[in-house]
C-alpha atoms as a PDB file:
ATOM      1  CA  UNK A   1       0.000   0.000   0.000  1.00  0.00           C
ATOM      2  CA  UNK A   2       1.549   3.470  -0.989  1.00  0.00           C
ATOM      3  CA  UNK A   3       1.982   6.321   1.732  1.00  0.00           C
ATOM      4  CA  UNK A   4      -1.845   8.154   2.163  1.00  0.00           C
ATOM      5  CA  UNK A   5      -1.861  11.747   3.278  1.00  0.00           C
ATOM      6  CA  UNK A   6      -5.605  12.666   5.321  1.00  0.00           C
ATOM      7  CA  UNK A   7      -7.043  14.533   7.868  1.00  0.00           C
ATOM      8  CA  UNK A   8      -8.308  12.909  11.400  1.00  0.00           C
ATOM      9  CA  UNK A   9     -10.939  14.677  13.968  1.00  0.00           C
ATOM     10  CA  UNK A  10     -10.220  14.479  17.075  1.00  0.00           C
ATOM     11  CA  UNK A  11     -12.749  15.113  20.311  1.00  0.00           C
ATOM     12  CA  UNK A  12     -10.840  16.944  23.180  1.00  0.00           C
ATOM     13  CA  UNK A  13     -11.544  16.467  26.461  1.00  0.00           C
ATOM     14  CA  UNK A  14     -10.018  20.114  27.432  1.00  0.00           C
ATOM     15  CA  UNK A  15     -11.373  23.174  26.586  1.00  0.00           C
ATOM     16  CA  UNK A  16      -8.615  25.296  28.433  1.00  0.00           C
ATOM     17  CA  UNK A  17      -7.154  27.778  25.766  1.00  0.00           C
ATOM     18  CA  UNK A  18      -3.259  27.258  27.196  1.00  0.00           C
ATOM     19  CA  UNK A  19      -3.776  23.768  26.842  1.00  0.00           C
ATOM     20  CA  UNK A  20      -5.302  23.794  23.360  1.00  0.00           C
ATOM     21  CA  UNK A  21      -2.584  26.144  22.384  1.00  0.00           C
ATOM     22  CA  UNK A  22       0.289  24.102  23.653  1.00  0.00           C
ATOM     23  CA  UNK A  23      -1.465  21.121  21.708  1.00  0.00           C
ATOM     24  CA  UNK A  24      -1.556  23.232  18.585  1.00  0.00           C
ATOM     25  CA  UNK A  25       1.938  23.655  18.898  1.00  0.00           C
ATOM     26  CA  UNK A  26       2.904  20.394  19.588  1.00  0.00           C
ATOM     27  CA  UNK A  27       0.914  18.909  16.889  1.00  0.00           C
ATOM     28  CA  UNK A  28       2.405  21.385  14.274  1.00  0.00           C
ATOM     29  CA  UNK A  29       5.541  20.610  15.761  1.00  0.00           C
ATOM     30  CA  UNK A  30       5.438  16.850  14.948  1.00  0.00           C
ATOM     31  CA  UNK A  31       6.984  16.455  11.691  1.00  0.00           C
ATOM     32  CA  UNK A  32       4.189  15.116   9.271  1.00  0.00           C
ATOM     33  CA  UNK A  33       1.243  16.701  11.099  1.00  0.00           C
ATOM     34  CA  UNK A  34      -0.618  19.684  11.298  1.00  0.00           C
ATOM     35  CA  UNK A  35      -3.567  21.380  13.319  1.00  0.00           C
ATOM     36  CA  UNK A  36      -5.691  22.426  10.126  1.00  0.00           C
ATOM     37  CA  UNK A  37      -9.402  22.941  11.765  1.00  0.00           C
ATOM     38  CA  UNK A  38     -10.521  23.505  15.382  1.00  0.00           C
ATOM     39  CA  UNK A  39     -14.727  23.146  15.937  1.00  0.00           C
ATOM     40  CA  UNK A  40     -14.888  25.343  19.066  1.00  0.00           C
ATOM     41  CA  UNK A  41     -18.694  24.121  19.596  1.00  0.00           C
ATOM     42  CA  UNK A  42     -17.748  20.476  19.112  1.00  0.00           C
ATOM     43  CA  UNK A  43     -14.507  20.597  20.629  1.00  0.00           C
ATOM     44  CA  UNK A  44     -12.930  18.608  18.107  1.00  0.00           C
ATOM     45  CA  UNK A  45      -9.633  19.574  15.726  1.00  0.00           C
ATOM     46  CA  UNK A  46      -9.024  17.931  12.761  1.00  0.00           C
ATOM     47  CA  UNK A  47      -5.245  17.473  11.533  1.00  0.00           C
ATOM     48  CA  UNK A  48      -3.529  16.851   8.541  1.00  0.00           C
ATOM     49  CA  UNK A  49      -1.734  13.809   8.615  1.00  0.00           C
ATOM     50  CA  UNK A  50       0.888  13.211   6.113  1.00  0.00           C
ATOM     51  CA  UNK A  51       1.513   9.596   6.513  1.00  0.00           C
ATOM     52  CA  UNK A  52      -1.665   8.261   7.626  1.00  0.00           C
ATOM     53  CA  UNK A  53      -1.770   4.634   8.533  1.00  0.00           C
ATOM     54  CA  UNK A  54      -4.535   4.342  10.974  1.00  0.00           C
ATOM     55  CA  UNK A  55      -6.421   6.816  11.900  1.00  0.00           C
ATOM     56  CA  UNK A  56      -7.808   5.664  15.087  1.00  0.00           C
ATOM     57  CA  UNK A  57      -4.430   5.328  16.546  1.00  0.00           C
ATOM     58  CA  UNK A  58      -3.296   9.175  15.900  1.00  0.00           C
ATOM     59  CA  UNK A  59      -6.565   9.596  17.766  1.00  0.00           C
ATOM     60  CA  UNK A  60      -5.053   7.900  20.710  1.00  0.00           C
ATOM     61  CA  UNK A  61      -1.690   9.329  20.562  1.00  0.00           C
ATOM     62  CA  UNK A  62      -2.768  12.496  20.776  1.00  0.00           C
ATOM     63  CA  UNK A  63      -5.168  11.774  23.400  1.00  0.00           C
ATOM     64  CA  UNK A  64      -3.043   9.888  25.523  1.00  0.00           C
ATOM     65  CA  UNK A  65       0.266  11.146  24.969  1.00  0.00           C
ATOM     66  CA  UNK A  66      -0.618  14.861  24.374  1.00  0.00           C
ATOM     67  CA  UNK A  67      -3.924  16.324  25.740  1.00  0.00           C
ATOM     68  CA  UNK A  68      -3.976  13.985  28.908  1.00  0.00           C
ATOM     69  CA  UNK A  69      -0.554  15.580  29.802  1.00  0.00           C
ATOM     70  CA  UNK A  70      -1.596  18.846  29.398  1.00  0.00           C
ATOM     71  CA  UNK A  71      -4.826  18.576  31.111  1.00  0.00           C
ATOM     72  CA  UNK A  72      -2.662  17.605  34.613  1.00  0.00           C
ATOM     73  CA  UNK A  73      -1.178  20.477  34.318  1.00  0.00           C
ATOM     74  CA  UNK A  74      -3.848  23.134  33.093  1.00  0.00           C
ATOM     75  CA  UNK A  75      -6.912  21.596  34.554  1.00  0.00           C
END
């Protein structure tokens, strides 16, 4: 299977604007990746993956590796 660029949604537990901004900048950060969208009223950013392989596990990267970090400390 070749390499697949695409975007992935994902709901955010936070709502703290340090903590989304931090995660902004991490995620831009991360070579291959990129905060493209953020749905205030949802509370769910979409990012531009540019080696997507499976979607659902960005979703818990990010989550668990990311926004649950930054949540201990801004929350």
């Amino acid at each position: 299977r070749g390499r697949v660029a695409g975007f992935v949604d994902i709901p955010l537990d936070t709502r703290h604007p340090i903590a989304l901004a931090a995660l902004a900048c991490i995620i831009t950060a991360t070579p291959g990746t990129a905060w493209a969208k953020y749905d205030s009223l949802a509370n769910v950013v979409t990012i531009h993956v540019l080696d997507l392989v499976d979607g659902p596990a960005v979703v818990r990267t990010i989550k668990d590796r990311y926004e649950a970090k930054l949540k201990e400390v801004f929350e």
